[in-house]
Protein backbone atom coordinates (compact mmCIF):
# COMPACT_ATOMS: atom_id res chain seq x y z
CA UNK A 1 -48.45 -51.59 -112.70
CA UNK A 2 -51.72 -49.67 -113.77
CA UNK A 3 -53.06 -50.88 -117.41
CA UNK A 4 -55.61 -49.25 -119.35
CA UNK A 5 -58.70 -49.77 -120.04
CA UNK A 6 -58.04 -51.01 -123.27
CA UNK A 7 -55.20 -53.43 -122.42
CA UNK A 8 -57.08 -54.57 -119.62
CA UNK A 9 -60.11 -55.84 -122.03
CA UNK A 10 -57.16 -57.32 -124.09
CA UNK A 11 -55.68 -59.39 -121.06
CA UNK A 12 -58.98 -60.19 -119.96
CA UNK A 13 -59.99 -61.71 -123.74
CA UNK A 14 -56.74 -63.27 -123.85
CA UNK A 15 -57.07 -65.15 -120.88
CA UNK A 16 -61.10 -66.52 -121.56
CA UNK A 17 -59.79 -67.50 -125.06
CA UNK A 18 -56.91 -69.36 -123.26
CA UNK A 19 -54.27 -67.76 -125.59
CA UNK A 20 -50.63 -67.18 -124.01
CA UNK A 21 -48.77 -63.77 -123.30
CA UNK A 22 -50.04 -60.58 -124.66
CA UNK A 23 -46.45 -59.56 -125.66
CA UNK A 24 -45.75 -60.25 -129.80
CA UNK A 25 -42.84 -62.10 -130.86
CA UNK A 26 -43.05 -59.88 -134.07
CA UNK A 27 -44.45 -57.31 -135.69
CA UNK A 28 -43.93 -56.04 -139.05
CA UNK A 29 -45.89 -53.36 -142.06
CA UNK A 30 -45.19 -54.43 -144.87
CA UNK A 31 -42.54 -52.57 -147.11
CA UNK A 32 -43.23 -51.74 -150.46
CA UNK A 33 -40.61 -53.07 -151.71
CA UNK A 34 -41.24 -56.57 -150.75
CA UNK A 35 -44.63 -55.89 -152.58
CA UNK A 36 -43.10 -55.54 -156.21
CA UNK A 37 -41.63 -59.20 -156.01
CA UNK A 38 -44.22 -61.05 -153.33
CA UNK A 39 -47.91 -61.10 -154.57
CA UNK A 40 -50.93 -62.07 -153.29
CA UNK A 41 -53.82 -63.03 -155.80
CA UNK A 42 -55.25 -60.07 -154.99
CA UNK A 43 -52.43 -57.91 -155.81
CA UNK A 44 -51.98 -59.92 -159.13
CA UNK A 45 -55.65 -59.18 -160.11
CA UNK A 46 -55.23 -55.20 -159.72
CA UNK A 47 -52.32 -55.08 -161.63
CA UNK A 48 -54.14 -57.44 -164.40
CA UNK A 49 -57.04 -55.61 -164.27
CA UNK A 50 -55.65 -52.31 -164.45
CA UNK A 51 -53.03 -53.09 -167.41
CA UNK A 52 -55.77 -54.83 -169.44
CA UNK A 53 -57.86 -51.38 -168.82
CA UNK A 54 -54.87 -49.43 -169.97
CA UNK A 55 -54.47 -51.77 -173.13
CA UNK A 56 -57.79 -51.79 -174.27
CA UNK A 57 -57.83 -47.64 -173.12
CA UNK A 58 -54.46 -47.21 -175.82
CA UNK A 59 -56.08 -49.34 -178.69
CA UNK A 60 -58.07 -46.80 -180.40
CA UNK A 61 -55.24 -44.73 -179.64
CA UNK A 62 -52.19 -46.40 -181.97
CA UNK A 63 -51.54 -48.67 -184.46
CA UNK A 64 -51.70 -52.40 -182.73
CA UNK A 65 -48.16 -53.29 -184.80
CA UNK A 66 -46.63 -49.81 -184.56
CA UNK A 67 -43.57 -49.19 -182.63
CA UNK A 68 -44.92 -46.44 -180.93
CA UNK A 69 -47.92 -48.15 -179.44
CA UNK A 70 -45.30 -50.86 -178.35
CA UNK A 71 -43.47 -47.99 -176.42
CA UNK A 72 -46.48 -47.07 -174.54
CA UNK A 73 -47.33 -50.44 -173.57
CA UNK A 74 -44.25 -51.25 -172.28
CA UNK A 75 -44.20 -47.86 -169.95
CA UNK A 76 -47.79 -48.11 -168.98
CA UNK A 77 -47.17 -51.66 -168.25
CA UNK A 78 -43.55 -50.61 -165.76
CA UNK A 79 -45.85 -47.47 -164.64
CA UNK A 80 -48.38 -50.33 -163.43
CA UNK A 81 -46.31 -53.05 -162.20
CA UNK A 82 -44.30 -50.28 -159.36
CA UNK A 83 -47.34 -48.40 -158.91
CA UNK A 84 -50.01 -50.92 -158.28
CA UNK A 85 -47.97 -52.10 -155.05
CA UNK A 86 -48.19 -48.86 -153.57
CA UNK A 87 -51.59 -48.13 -154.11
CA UNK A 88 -52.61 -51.48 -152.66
CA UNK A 89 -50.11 -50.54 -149.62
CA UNK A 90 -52.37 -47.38 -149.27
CA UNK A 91 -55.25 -48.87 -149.39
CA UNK A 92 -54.89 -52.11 -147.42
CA UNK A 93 -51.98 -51.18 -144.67
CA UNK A 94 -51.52 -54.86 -144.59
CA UNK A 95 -49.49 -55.06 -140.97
CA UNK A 96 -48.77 -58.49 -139.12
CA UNK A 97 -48.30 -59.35 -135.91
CA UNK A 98 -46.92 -63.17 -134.66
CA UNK A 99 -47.93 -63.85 -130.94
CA UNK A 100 -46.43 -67.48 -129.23
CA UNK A 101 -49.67 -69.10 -130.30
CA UNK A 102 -51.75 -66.96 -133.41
CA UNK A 103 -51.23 -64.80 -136.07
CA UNK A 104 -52.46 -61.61 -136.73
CA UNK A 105 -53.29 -60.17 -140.05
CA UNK A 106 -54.47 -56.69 -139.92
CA UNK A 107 -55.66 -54.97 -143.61
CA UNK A 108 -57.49 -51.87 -143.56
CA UNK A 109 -60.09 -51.90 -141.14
CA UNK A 110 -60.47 -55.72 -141.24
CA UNK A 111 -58.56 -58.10 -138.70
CA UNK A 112 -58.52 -61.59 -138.41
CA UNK A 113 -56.70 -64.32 -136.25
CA UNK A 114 -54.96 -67.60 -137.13
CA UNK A 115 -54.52 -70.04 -134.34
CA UNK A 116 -50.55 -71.34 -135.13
CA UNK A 117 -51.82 -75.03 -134.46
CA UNK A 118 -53.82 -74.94 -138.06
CA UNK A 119 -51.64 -73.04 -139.55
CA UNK A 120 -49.45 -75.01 -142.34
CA UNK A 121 -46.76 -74.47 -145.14
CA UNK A 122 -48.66 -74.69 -148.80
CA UNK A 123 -45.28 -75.27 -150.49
CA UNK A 124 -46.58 -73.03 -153.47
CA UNK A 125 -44.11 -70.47 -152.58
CA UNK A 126 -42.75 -69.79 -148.69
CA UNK A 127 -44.73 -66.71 -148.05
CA UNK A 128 -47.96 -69.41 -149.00
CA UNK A 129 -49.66 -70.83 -146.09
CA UNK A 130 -52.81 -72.90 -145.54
CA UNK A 131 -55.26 -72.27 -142.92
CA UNK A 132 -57.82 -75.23 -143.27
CA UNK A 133 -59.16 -74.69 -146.72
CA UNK A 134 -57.90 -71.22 -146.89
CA UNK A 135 -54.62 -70.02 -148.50
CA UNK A 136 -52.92 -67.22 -146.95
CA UNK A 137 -50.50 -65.23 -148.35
CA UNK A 138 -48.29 -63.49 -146.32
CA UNK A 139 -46.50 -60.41 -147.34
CA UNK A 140 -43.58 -60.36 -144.79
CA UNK A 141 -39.60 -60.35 -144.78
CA UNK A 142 -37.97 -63.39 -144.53
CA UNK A 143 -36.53 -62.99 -140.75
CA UNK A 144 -40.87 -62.56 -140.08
CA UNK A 145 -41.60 -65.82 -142.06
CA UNK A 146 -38.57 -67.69 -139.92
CA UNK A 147 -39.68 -66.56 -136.88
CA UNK A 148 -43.12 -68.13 -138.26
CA UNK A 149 -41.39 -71.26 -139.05
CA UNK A 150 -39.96 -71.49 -135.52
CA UNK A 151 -42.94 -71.01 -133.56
CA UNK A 152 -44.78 -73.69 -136.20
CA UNK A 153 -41.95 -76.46 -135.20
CA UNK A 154 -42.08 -75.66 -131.45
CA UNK A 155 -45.52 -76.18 -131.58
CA UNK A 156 -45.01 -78.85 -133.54
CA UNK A 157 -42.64 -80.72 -131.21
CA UNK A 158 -44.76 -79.95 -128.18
CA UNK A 159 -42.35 -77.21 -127.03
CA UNK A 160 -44.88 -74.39 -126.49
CA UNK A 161 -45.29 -73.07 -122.88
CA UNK A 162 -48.88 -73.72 -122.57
């Protein structure tokens, strides 16, 4: 079996960092439309900040009490709530990857790995998960998230192959 270059610097790193198999359990983009009802706080803060732009953009615009200025609020605010999730999908690619022992969260050109032993529930909401002081949330499906769960009580129990 003849690797590349590039996989063989990945085995190689793998096996000085004493992580397991190279091989991911999971792998998953995420859809965009698991973005219009899973958030993160960034994703909130875009679509505040750009329907609090558009609001204070329409007031000069129409009457504050008028029904027409009502009207436009309520589109611009639909327009921003199912287009703010795909722009941040454009911009960020967020993409995921769950190895036997560490997580991989991949947005835009930034990557960064979560060792699964301190990695914890939040309980905030399921897709919430603390990473010592840091909260992560992660935009997945729910078959991703079990899959998380599973590798999080196996590791728990001692039933990790390492």
């Amino acid at each position: 079996m003849d690797l590349s270059s590039d996989e063989q610097v990945k085995v190689r790193v793998v096996k000085e960092l004493g992580m397991m198999e190279v091989k991911p359990i999971q792998q998953e983009k995420t859809p965009y439309r698991l973005l219009l009802h899973k958030k993160s706080r960034s994703l909130r803060l875009w679509e505040m900040g750009i329907f609090l732009a558009g609001f204070f953009f329409m007031l000069p615009f129409f009457e504050v009490r008028s029904p027409s200025f009502a009207i436009a609020l309520i589109m611009f605010a639909a327009f921003v709530m199912l287009g703010a999730p795909a722009i941040y999908r454009l911009v960020y690619r967020p993409r995921y990857t769950l190895y036997a022992d560490r997580l991989e969260i991949q947005f835009g050109r930034s990557k960064d790995v979560y060792n699964l032993k301190q990695l914890r529930p939040a309980y905030d909401f399921p897709y919430v998960y603390q990473w010592g002081n840091k909260r992560l949330y992660l935009l997945v499906s729910d078959a991703f998230l079990e899959s998380l769960e599973t590798r999080l009580e196996m590791i728990k129990h001692g039933l990790d192959a390492q």
